[in-house]
C-alpha atoms as a PDB file:
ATOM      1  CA  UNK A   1     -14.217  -6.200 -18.229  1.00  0.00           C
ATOM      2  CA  UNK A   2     -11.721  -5.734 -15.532  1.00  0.00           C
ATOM      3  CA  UNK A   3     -12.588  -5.543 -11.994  1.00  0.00           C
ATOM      4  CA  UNK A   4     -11.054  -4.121  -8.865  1.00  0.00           C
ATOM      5  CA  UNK A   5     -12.513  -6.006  -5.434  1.00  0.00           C
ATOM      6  CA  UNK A   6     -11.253  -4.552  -2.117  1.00  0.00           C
ATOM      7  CA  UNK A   7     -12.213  -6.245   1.181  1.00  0.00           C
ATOM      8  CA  UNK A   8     -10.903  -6.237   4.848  1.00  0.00           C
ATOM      9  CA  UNK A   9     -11.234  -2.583   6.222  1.00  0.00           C
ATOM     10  CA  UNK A  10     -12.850  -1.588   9.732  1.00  0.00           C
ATOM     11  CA  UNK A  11     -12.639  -0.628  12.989  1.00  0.00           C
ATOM     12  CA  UNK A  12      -9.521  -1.185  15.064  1.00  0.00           C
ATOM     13  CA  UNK A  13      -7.731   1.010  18.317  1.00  0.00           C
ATOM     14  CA  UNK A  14      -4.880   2.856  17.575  1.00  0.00           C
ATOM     15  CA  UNK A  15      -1.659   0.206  17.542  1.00  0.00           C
ATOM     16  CA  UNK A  16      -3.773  -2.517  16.240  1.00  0.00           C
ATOM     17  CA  UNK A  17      -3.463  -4.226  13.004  1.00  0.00           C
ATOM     18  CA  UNK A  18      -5.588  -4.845   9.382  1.00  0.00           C
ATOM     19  CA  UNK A  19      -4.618  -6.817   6.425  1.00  0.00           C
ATOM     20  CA  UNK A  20      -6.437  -5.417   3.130  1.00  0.00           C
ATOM     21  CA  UNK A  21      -7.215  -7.860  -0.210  1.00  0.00           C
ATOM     22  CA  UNK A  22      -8.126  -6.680  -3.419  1.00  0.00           C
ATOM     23  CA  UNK A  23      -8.485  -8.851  -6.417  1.00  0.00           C
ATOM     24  CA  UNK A  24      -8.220  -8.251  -9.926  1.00  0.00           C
ATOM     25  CA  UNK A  25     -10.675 -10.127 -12.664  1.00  0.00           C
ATOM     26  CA  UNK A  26     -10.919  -9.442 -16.365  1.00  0.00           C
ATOM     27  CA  UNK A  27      -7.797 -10.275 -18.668  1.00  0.00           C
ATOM     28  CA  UNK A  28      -6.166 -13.510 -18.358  1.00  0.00           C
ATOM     29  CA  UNK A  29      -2.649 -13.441 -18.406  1.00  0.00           C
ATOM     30  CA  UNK A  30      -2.378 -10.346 -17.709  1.00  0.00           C
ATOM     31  CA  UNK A  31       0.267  -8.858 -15.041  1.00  0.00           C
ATOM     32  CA  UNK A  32      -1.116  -5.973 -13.198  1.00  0.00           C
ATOM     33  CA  UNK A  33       0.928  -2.660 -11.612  1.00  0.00           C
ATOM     34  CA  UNK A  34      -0.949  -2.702  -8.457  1.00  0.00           C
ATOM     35  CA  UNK A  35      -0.797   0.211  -5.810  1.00  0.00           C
ATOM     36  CA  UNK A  36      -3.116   1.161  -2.704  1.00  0.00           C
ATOM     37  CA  UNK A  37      -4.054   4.979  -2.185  1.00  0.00           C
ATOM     38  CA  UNK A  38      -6.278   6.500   0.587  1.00  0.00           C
ATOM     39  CA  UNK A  39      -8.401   9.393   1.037  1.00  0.00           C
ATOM     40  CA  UNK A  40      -9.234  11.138   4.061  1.00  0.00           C
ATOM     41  CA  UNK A  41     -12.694  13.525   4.120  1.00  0.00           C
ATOM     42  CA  UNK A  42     -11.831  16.849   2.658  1.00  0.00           C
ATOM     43  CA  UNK A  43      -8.189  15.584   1.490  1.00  0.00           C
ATOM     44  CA  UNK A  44      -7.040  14.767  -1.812  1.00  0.00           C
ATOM     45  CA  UNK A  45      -6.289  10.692  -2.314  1.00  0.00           C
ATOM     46  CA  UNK A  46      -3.042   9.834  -1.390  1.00  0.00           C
ATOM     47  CA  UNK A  47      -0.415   7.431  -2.125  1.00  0.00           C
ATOM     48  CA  UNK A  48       0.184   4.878  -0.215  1.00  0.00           C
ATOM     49  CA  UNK A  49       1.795   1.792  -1.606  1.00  0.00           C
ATOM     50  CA  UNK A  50       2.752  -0.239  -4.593  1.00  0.00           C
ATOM     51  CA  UNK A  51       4.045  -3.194  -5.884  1.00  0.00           C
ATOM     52  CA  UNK A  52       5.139  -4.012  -9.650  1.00  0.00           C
ATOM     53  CA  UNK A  53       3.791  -6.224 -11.990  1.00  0.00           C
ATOM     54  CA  UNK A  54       7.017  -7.633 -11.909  1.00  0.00           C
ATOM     55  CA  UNK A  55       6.741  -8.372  -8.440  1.00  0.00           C
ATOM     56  CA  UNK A  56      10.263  -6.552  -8.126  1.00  0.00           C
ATOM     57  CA  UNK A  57      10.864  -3.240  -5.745  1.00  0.00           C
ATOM     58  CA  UNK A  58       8.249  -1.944  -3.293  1.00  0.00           C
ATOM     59  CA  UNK A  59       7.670   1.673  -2.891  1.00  0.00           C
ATOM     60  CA  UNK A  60       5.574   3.521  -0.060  1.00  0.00           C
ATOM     61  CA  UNK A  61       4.946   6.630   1.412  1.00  0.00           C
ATOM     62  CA  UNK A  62       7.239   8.106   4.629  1.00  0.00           C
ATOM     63  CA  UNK A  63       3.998   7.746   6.680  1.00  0.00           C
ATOM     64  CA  UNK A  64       3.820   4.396   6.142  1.00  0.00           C
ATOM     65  CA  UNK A  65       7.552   3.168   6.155  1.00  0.00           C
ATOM     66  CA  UNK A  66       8.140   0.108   8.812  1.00  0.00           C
ATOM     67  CA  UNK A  67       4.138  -0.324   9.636  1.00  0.00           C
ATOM     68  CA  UNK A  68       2.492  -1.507   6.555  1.00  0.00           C
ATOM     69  CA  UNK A  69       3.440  -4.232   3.585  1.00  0.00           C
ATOM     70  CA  UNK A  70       2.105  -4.368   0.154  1.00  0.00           C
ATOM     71  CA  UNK A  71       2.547  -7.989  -1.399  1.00  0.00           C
ATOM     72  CA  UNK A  72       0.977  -9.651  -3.920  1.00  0.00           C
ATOM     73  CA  UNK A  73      -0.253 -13.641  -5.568  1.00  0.00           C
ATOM     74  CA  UNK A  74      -0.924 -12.919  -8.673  1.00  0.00           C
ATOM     75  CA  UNK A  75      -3.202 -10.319  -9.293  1.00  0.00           C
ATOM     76  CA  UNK A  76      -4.022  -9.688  -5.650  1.00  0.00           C
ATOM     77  CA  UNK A  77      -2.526  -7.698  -3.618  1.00  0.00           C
ATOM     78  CA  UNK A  78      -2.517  -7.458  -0.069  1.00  0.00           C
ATOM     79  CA  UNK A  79      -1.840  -4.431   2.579  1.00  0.00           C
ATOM     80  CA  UNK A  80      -0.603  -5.847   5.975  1.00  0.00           C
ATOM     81  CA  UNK A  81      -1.017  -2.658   7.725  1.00  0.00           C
ATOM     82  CA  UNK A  82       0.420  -2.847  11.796  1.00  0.00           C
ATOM     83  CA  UNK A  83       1.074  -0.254  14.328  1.00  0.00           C
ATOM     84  CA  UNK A  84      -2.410   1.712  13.018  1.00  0.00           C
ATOM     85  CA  UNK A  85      -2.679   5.474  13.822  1.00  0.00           C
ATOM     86  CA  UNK A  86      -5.518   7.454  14.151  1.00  0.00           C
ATOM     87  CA  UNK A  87      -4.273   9.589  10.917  1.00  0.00           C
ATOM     88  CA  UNK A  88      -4.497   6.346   9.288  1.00  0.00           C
ATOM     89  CA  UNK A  89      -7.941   6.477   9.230  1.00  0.00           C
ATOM     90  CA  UNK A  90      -8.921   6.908   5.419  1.00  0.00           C
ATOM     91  CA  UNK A  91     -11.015   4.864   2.421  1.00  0.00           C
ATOM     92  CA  UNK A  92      -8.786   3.404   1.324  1.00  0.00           C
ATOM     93  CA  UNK A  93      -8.429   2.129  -2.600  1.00  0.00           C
ATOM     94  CA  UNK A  94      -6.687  -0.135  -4.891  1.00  0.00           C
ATOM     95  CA  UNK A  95      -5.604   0.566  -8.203  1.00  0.00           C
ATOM     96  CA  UNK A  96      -4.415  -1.387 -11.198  1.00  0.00           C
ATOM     97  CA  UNK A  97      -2.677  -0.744 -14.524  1.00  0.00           C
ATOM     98  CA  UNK A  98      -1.629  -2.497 -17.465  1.00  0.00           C
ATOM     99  CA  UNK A  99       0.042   0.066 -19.313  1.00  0.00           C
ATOM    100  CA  UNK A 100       3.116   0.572 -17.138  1.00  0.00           C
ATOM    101  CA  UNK A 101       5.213  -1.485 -14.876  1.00  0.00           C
ATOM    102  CA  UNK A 102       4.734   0.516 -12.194  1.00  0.00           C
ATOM    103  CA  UNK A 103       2.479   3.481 -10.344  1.00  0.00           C
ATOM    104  CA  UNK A 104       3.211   5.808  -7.794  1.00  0.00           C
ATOM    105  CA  UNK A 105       0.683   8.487  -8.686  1.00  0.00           C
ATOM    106  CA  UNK A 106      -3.413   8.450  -8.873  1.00  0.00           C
ATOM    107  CA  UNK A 107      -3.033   9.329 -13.023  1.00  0.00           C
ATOM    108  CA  UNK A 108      -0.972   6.396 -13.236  1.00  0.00           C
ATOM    109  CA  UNK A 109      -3.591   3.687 -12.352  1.00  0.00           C
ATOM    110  CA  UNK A 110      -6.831   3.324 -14.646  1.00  0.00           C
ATOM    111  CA  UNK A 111      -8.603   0.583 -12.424  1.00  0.00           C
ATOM    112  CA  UNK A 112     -10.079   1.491  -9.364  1.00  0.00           C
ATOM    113  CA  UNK A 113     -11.483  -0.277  -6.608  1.00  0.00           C
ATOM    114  CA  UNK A 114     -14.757   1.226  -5.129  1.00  0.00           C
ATOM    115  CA  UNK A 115     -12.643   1.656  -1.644  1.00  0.00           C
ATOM    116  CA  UNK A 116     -13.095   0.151   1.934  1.00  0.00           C
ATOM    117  CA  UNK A 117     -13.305   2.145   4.925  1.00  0.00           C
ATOM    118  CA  UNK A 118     -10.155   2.374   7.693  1.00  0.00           C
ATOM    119  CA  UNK A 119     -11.192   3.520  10.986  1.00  0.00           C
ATOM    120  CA  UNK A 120      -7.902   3.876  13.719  1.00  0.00           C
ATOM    121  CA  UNK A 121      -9.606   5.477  17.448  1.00  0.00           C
ATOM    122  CA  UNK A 122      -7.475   6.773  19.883  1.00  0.00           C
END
């Protein structure tokens, strides 16, 4: 059974920095597409970020451009997020996929992470 593990949210002032984990278990040998989406109360979930199973070309949202890197080791992928905003305050979630390279849209992941909470104050 696969498993999505997020860890690493909290509290931090506006310009400060977090670095988010999340760790995939269940299929050896298995390359992951991995992406990281957020949801604010009363918005829809968002994406944010994602990285290939390939490794290859990154891909994030204009909000995000030039603060916050998506990486990965493996199956786990990291979000080094700097420069935080308050409007970057969210749960935030990782997602993984087997069935396609790559994921830039909530119907493209089927693994889910149960989400860690991002709080930015002003």
């Amino acid at each position: 059974q696969v498993q999505v593990v997020e860890s690493g949210g909290g509290l931090v002032q506006a310009g400060g920095s977090l670095r988010l984990s999340c760790a995939v278990s269940g299929r050896t040998f298995t390359r992951y597409a991995m992406g990281w989406f957020r949801q604010a109360p009363g918005k829809e979930r968002e994406f944010v970020a994602a990285i290939p199973a390939n490794s290859g070309k990154t891909y994030y949202t204009d909000s995000v451009k030039g603060r916050f890197t998506i990486s990965r080791i493996q199956n786990t992928a990291y979000l080094q997020m700097n420069s935080l905003k308050p409007e970057d305050t969210a749960v935030y979630y990782c997602a993984a996929d087997v069935t396609s390279e790559l994921g830039l849209t909530v119907d493209e992941y089927y693994y889910w992470g149960q989400g860690t909470q991002v709080t930015v104050s002003s």
